[in-house]
PDB file of N, CA and C in Angstrom:
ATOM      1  N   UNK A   1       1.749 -32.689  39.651  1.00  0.00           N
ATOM      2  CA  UNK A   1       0.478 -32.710  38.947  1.00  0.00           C
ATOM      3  C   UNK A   1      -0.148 -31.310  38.899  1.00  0.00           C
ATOM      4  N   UNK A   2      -0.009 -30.729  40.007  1.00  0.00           N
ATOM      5  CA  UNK A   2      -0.847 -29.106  40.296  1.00  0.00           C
ATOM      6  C   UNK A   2      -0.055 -28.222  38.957  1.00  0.00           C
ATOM      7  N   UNK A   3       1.276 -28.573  38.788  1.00  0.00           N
ATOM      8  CA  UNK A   3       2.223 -27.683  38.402  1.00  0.00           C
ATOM      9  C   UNK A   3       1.628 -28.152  36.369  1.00  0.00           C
ATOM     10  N   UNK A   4       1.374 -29.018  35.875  1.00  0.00           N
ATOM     11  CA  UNK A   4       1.196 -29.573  34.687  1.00  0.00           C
ATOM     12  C   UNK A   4      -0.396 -28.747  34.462  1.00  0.00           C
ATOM     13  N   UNK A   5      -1.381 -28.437  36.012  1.00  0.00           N
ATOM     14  CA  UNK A   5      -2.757 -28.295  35.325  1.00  0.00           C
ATOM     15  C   UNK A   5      -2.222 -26.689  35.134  1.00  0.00           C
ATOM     16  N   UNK A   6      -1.205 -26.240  35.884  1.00  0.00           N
ATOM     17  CA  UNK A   6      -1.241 -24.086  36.067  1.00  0.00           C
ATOM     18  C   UNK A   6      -0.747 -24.221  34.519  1.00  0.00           C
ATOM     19  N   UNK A   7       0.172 -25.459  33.825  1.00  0.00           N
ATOM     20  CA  UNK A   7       0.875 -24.704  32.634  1.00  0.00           C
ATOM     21  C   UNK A   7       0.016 -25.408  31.838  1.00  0.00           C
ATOM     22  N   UNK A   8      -0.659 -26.282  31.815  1.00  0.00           N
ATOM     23  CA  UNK A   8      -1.765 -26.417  30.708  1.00  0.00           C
ATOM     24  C   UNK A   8      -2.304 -25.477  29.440  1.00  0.00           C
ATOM     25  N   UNK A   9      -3.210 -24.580  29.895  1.00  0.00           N
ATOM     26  CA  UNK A   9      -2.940 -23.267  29.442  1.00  0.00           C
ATOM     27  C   UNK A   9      -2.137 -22.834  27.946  1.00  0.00           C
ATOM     28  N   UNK A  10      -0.776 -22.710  28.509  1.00  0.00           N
ATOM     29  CA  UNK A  10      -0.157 -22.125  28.205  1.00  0.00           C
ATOM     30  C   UNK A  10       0.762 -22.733  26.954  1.00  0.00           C
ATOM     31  N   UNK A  11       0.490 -24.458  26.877  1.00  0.00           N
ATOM     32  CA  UNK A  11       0.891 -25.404  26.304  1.00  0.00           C
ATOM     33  C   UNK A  11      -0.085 -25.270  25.211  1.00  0.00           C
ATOM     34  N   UNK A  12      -1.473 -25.407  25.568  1.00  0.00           N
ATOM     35  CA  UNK A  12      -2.282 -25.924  24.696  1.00  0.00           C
ATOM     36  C   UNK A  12      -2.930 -24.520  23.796  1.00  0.00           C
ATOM     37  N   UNK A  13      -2.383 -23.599  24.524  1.00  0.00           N
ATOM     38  CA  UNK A  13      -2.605 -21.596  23.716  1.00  0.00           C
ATOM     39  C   UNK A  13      -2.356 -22.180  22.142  1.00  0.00           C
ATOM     40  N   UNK A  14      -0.656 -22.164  21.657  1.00  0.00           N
ATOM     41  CA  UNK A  14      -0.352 -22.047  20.600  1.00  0.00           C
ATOM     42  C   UNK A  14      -0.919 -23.174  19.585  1.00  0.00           C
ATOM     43  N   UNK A  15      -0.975 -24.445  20.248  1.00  0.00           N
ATOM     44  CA  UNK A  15      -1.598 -25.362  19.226  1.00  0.00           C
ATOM     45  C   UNK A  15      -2.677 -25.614  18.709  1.00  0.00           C
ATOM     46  N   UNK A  16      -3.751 -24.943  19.469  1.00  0.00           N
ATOM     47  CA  UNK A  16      -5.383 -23.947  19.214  1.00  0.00           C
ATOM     48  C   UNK A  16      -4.759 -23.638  18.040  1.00  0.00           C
ATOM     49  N   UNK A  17      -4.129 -21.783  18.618  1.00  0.00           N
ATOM     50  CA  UNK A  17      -3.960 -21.311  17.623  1.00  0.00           C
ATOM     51  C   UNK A  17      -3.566 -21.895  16.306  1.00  0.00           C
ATOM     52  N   UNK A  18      -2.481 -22.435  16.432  1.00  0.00           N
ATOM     53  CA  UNK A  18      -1.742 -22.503  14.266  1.00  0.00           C
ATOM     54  C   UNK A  18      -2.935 -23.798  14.120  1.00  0.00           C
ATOM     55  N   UNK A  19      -3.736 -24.435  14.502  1.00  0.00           N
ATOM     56  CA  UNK A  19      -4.516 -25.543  14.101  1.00  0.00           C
ATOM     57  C   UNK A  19      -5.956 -24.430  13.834  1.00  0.00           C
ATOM     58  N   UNK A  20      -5.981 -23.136  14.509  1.00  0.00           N
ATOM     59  CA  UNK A  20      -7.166 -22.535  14.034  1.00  0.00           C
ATOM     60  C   UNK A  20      -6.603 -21.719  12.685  1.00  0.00           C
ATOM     61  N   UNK A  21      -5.254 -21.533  12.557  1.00  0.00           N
ATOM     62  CA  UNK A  21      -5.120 -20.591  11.257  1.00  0.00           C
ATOM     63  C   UNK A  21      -4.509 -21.634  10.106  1.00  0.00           C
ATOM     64  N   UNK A  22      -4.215 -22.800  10.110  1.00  0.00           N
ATOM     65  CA  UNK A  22      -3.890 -23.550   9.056  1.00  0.00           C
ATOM     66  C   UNK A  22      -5.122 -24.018   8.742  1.00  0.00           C
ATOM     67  N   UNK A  23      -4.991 -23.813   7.098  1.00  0.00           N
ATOM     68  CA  UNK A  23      -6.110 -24.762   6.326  1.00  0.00           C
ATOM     69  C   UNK A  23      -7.381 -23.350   6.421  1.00  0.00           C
ATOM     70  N   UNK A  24      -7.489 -22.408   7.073  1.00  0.00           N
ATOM     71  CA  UNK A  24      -8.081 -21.263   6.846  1.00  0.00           C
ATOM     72  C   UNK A  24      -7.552 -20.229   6.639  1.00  0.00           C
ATOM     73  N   UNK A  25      -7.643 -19.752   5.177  1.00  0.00           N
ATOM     74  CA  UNK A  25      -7.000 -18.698   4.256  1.00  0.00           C
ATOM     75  C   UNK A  25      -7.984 -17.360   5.153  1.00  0.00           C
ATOM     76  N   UNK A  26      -7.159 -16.041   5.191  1.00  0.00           N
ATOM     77  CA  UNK A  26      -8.092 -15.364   5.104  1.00  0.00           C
ATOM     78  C   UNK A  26      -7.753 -14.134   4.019  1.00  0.00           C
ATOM     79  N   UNK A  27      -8.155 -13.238   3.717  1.00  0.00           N
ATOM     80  CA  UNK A  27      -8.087 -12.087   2.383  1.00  0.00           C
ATOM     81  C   UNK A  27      -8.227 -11.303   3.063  1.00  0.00           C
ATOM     82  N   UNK A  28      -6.976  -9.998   2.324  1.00  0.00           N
ATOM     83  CA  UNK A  28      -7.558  -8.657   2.670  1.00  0.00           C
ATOM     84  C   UNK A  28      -6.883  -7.740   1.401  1.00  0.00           C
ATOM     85  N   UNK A  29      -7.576  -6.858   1.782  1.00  0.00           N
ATOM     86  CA  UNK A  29      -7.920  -5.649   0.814  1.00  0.00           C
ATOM     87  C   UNK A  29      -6.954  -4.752   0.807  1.00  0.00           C
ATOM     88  N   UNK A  30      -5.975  -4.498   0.060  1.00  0.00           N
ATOM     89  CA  UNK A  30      -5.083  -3.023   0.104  1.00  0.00           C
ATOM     90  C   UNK A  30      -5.647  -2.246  -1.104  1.00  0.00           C
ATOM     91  N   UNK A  31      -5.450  -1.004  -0.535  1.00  0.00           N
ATOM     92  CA  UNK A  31      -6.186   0.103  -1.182  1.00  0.00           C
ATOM     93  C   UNK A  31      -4.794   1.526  -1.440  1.00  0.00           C
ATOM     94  N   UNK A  32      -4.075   1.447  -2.347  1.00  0.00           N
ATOM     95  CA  UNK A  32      -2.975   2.462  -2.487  1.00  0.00           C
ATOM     96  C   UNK A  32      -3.842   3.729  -3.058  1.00  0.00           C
ATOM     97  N   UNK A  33      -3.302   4.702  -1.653  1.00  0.00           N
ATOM     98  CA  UNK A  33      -4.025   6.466  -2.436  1.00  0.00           C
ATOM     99  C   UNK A  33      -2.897   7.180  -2.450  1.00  0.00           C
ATOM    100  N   UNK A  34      -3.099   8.197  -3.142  1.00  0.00           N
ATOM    101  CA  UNK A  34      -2.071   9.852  -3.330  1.00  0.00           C
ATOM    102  C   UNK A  34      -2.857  10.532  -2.209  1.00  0.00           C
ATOM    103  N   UNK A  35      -1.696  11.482  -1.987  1.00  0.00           N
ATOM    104  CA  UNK A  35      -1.538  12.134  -1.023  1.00  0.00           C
ATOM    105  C   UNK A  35      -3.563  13.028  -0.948  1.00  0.00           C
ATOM    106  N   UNK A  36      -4.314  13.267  -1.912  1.00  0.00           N
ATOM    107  CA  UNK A  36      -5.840  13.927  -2.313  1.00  0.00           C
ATOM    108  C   UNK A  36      -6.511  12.478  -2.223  1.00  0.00           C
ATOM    109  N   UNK A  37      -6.586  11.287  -1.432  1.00  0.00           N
ATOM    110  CA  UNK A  37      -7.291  10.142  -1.496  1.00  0.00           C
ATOM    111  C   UNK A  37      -7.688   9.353  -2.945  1.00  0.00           C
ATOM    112  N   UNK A  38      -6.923  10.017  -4.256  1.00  0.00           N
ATOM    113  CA  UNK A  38      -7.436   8.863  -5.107  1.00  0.00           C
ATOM    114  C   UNK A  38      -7.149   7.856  -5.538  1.00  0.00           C
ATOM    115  N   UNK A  39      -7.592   6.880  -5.707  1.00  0.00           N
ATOM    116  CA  UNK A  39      -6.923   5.747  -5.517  1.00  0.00           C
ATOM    117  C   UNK A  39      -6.347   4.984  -7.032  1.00  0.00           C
ATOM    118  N   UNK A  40      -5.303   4.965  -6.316  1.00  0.00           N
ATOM    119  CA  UNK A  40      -3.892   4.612  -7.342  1.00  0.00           C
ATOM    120  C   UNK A  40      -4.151   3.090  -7.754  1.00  0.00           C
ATOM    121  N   UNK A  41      -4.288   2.058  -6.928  1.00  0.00           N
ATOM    122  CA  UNK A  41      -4.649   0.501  -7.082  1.00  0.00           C
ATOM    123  C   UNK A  41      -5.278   0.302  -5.931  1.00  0.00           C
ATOM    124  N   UNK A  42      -5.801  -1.051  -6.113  1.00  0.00           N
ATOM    125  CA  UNK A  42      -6.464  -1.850  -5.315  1.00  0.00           C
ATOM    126  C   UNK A  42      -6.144  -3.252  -5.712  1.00  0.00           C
ATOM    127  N   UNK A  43      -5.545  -3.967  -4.253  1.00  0.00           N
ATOM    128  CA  UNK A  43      -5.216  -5.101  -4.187  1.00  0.00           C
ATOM    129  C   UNK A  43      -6.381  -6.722  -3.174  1.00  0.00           C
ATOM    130  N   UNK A  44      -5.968  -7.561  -3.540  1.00  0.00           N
ATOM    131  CA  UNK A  44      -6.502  -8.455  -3.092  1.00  0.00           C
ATOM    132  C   UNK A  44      -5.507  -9.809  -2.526  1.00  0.00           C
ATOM    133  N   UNK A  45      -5.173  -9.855  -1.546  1.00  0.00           N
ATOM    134  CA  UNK A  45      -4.052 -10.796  -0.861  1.00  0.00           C
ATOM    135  C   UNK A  45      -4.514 -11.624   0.014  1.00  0.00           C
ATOM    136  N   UNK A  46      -3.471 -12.585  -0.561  1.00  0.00           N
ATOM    137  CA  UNK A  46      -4.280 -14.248   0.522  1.00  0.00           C
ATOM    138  C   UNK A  46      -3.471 -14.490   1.664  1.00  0.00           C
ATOM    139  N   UNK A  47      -3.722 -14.948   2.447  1.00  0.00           N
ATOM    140  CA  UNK A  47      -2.344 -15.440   3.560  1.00  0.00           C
ATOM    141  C   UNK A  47      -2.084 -14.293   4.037  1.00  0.00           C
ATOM    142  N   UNK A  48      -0.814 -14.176   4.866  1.00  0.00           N
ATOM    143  CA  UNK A  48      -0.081 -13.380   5.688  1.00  0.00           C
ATOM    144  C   UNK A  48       0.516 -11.978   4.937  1.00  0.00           C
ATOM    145  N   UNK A  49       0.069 -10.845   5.575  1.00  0.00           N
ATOM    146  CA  UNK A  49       0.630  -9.431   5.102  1.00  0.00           C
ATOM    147  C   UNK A  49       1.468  -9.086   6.150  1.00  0.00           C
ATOM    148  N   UNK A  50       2.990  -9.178   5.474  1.00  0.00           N
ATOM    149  CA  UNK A  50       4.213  -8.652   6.210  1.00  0.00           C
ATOM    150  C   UNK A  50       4.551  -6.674   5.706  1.00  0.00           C
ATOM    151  N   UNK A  51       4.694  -5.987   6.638  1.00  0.00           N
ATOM    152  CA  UNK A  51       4.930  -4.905   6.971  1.00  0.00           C
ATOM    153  C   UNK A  51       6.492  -5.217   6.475  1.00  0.00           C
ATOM    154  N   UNK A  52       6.713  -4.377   5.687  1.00  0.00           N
ATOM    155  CA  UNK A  52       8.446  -3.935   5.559  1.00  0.00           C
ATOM    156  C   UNK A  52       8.782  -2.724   5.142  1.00  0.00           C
ATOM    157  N   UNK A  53       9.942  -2.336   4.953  1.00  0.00           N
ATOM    158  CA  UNK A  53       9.964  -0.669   5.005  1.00  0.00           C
ATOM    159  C   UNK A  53       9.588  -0.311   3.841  1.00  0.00           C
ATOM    160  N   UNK A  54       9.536  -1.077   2.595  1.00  0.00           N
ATOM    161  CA  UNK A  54       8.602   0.057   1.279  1.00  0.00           C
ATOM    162  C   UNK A  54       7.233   0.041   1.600  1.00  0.00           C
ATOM    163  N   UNK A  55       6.694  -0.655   2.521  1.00  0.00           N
ATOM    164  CA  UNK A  55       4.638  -1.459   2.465  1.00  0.00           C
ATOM    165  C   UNK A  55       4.559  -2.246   2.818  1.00  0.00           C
ATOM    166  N   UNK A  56       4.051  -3.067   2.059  1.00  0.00           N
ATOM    167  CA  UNK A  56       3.566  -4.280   2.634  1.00  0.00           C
ATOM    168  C   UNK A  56       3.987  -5.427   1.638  1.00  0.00           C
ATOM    169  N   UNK A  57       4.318  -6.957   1.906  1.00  0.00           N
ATOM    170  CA  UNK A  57       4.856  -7.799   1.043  1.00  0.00           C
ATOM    171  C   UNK A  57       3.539  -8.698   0.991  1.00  0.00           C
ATOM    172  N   UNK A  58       3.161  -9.222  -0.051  1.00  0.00           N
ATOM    173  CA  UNK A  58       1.651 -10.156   0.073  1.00  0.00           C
ATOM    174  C   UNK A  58       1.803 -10.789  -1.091  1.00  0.00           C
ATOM    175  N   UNK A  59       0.976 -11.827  -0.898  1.00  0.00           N
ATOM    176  CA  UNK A  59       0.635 -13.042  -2.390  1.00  0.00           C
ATOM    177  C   UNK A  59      -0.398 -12.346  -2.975  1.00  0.00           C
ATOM    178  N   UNK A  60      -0.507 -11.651  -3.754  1.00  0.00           N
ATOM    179  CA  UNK A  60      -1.213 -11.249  -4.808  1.00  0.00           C
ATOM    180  C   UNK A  60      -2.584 -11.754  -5.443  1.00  0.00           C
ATOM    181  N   UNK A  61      -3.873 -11.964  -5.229  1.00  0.00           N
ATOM    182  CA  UNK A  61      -4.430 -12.668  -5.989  1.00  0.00           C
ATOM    183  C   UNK A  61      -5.172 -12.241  -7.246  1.00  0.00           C
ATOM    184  N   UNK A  62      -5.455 -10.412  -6.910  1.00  0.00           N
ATOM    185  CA  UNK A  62      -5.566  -9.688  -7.750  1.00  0.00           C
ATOM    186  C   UNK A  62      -5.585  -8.301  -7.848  1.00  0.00           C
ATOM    187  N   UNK A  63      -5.264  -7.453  -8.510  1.00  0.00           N
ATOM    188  CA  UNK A  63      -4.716  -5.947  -8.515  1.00  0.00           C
ATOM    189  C   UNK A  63      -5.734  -5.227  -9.624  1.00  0.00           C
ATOM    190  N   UNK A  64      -6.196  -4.696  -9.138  1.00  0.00           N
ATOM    191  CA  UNK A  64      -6.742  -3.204 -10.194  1.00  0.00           C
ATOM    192  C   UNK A  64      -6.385  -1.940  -9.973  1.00  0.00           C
ATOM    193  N   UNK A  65      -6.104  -1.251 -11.152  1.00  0.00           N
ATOM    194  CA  UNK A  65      -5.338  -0.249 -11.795  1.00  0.00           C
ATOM    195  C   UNK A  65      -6.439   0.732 -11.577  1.00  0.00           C
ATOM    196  N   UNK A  66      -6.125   2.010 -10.466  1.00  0.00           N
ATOM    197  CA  UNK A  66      -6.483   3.146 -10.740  1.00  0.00           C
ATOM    198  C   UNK A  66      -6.906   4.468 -11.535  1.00  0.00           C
ATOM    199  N   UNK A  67      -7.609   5.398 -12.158  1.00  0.00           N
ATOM    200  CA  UNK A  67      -7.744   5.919 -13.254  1.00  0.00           C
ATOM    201  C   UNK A  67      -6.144   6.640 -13.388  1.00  0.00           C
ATOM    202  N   UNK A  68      -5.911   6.861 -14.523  1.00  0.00           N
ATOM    203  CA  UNK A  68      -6.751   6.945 -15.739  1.00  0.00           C
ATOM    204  C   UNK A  68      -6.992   5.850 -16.566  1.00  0.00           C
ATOM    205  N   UNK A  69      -6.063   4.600 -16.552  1.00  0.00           N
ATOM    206  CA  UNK A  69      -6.353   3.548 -17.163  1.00  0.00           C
ATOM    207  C   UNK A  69      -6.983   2.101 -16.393  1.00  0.00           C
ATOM    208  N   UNK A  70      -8.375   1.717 -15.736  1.00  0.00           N
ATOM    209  CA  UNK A  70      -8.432   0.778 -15.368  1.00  0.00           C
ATOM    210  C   UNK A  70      -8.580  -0.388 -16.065  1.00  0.00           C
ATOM    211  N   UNK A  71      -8.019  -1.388 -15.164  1.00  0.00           N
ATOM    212  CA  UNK A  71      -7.499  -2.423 -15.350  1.00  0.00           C
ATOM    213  C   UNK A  71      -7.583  -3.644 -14.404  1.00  0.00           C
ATOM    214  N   UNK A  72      -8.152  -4.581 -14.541  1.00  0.00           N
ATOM    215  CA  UNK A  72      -7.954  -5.358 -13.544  1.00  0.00           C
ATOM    216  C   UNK A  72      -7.185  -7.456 -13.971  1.00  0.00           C
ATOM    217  N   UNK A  73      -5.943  -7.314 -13.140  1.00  0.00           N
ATOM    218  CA  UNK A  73      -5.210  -8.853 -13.438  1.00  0.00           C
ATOM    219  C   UNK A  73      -5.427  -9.173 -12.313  1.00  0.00           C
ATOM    220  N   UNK A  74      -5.667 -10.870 -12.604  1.00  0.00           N
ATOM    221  CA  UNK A  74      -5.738 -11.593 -11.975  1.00  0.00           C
ATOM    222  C   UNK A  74      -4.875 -13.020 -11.941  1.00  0.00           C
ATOM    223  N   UNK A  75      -4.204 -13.273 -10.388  1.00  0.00           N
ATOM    224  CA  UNK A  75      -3.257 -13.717 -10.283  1.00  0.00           C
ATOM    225  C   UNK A  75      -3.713 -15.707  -9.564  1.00  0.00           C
ATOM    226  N   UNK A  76      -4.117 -16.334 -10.118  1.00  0.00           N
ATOM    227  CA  UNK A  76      -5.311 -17.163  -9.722  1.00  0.00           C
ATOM    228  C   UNK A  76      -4.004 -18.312  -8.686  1.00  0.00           C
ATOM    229  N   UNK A  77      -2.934 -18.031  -8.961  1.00  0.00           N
ATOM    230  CA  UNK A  77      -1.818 -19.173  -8.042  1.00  0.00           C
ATOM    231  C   UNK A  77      -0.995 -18.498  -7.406  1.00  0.00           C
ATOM    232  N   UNK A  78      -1.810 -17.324  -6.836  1.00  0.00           N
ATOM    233  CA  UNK A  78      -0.816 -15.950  -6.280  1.00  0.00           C
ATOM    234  C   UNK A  78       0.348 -15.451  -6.715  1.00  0.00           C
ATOM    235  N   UNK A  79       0.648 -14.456  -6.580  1.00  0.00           N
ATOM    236  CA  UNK A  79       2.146 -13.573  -7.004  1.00  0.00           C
ATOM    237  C   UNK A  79       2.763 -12.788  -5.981  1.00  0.00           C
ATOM    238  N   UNK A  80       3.951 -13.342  -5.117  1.00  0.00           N
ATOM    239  CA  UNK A  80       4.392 -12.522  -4.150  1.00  0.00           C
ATOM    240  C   UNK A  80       4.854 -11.062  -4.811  1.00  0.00           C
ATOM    241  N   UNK A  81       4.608  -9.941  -4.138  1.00  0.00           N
ATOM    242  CA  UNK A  81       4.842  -8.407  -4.480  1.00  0.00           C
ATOM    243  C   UNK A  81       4.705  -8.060  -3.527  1.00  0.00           C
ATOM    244  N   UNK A  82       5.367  -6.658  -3.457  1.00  0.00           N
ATOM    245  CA  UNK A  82       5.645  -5.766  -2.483  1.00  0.00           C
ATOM    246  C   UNK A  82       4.616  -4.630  -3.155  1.00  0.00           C
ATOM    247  N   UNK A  83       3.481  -4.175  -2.410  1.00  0.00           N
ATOM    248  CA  UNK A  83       3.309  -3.193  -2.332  1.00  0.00           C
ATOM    249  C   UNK A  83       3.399  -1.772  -1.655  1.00  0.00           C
ATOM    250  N   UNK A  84       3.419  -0.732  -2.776  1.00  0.00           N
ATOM    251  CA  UNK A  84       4.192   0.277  -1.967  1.00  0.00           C
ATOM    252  C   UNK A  84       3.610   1.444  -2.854  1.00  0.00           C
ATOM    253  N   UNK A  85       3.511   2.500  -2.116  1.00  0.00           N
ATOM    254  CA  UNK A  85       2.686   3.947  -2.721  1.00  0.00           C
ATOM    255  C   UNK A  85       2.629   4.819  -1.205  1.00  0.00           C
ATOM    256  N   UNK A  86       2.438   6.179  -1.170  1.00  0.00           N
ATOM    257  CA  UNK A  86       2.293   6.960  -0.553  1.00  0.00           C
ATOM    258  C   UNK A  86       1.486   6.670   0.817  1.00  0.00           C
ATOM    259  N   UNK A  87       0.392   5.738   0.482  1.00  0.00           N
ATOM    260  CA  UNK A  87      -0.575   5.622   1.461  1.00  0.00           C
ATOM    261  C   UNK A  87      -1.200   4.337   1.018  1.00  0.00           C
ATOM    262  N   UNK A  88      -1.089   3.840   2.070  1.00  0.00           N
ATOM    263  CA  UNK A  88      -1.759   2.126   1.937  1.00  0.00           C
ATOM    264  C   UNK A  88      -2.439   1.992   2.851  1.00  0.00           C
ATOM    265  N   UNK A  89      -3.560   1.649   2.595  1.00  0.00           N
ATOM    266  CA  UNK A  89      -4.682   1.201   3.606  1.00  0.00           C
ATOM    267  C   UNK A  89      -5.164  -0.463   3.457  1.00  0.00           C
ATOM    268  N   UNK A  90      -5.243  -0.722   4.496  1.00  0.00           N
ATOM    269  CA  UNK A  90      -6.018  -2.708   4.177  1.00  0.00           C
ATOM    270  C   UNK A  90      -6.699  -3.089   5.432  1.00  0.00           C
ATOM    271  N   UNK A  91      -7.631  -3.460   5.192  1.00  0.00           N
ATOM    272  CA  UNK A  91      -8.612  -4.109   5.932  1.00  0.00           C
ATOM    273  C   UNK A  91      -9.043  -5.861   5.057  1.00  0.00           C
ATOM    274  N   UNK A  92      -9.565  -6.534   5.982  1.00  0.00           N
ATOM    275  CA  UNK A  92      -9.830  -8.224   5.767  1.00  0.00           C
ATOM    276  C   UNK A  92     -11.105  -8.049   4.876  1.00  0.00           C
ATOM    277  N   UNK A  93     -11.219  -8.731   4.199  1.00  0.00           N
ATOM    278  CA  UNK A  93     -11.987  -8.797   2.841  1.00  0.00           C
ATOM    279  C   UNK A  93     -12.393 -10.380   2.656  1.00  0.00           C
ATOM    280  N   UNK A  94     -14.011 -10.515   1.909  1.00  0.00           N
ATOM    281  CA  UNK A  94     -13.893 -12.058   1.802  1.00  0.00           C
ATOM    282  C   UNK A  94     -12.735 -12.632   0.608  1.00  0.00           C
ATOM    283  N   UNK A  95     -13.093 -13.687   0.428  1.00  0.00           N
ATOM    284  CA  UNK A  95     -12.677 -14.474  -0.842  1.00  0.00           C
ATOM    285  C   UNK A  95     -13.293 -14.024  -2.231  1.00  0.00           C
ATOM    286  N   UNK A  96     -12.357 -13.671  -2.985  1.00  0.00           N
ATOM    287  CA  UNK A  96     -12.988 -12.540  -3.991  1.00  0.00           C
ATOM    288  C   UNK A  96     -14.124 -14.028  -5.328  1.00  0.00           C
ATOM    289  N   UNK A  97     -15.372 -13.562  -5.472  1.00  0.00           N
ATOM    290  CA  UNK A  97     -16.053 -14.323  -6.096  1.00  0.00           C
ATOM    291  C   UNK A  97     -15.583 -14.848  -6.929  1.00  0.00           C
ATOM    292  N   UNK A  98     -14.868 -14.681  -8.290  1.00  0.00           N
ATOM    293  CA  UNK A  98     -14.358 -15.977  -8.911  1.00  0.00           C
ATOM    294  C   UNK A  98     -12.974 -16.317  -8.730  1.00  0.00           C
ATOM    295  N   UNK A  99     -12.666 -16.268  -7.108  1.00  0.00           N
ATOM    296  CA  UNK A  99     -11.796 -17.314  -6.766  1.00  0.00           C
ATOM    297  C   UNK A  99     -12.686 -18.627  -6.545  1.00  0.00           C
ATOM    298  N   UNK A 100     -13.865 -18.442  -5.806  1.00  0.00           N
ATOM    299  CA  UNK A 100     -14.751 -19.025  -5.364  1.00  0.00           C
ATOM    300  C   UNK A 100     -15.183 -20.178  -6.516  1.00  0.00           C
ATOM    301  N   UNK A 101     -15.217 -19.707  -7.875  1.00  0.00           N
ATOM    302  CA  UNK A 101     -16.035 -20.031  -8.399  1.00  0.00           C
ATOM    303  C   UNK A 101     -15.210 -21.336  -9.189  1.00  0.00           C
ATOM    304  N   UNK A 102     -14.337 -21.182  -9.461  1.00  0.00           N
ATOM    305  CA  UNK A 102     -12.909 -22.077  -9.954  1.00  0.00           C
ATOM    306  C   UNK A 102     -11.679 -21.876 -10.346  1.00  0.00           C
ATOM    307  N   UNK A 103     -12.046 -20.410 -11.008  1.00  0.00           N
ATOM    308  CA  UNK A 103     -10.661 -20.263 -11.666  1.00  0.00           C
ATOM    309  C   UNK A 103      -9.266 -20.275 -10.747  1.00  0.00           C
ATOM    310  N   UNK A 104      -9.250 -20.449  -9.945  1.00  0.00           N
ATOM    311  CA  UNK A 104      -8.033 -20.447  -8.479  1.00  0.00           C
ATOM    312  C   UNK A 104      -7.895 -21.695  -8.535  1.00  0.00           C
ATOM    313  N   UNK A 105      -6.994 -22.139  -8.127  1.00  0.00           N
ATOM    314  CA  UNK A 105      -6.282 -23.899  -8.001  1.00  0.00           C
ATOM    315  C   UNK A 105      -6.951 -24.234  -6.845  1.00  0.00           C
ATOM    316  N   UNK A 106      -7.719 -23.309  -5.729  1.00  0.00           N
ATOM    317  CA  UNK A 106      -7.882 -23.520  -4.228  1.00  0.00           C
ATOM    318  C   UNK A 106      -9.257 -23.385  -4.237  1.00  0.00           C
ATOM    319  N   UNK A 107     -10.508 -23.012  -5.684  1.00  0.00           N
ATOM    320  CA  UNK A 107     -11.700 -22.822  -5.929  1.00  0.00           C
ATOM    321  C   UNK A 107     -11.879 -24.314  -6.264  1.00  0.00           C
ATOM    322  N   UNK A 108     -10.983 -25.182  -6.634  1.00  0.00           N
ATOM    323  CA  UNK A 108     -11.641 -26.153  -7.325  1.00  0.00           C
ATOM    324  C   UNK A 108     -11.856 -27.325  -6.221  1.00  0.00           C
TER     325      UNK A 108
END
């Protein structure tokens, strides 16, 4: 019995966890610059950002195009891509407003 309360713990760690990250999406922000900080694109990704050797691999939800031509698509049922450029930066970001609003399969 002593031995079931020490591993308790250690049982009940992981099933917290994936029951705290399923069913809660979170977003983050990639930001591709040139080597002078300007910025080449800006991304918006749902779910899990895997590290691989070109960048980063992510579901896509939406991308805008750096000068000289901006541009912004939007990917409302995600698009797996690899992003990749000189310099990638990302930090967690909310839920971009008109995902929120409906146009996303996951807004409605």
């Amino acid at each position: 019995m002593k031995l079931l309360r020490l591993f308790w713990p250690f049982v009940a760690l992981p099933i917290v966890t994936v029951c705290e990250s399923y069913g809660h999406r979170h977003y983050t922000h990639l930001q591709v610059t040139n080597p002078r900080g300007e910025v080449i694109a800006d991304w918006v990704a749902t779910g899990h950002v895997s590290h691989v050797d070109e960048g980063y691999r992510i579901t896509a939800l939406e991308r805008t195009d750096g000068p000289p031509s901006h541009g912004t698509v939007r990917f409302p049922d995600g698009w797996r891509v690899t992003v990749v450029g000189p310099y990638i930066h990302r930090w967690r970001c909310e839920k971009p407003t008109w995902f929120e609003i409906g146009e996303g399969t996951e807004g409605k």
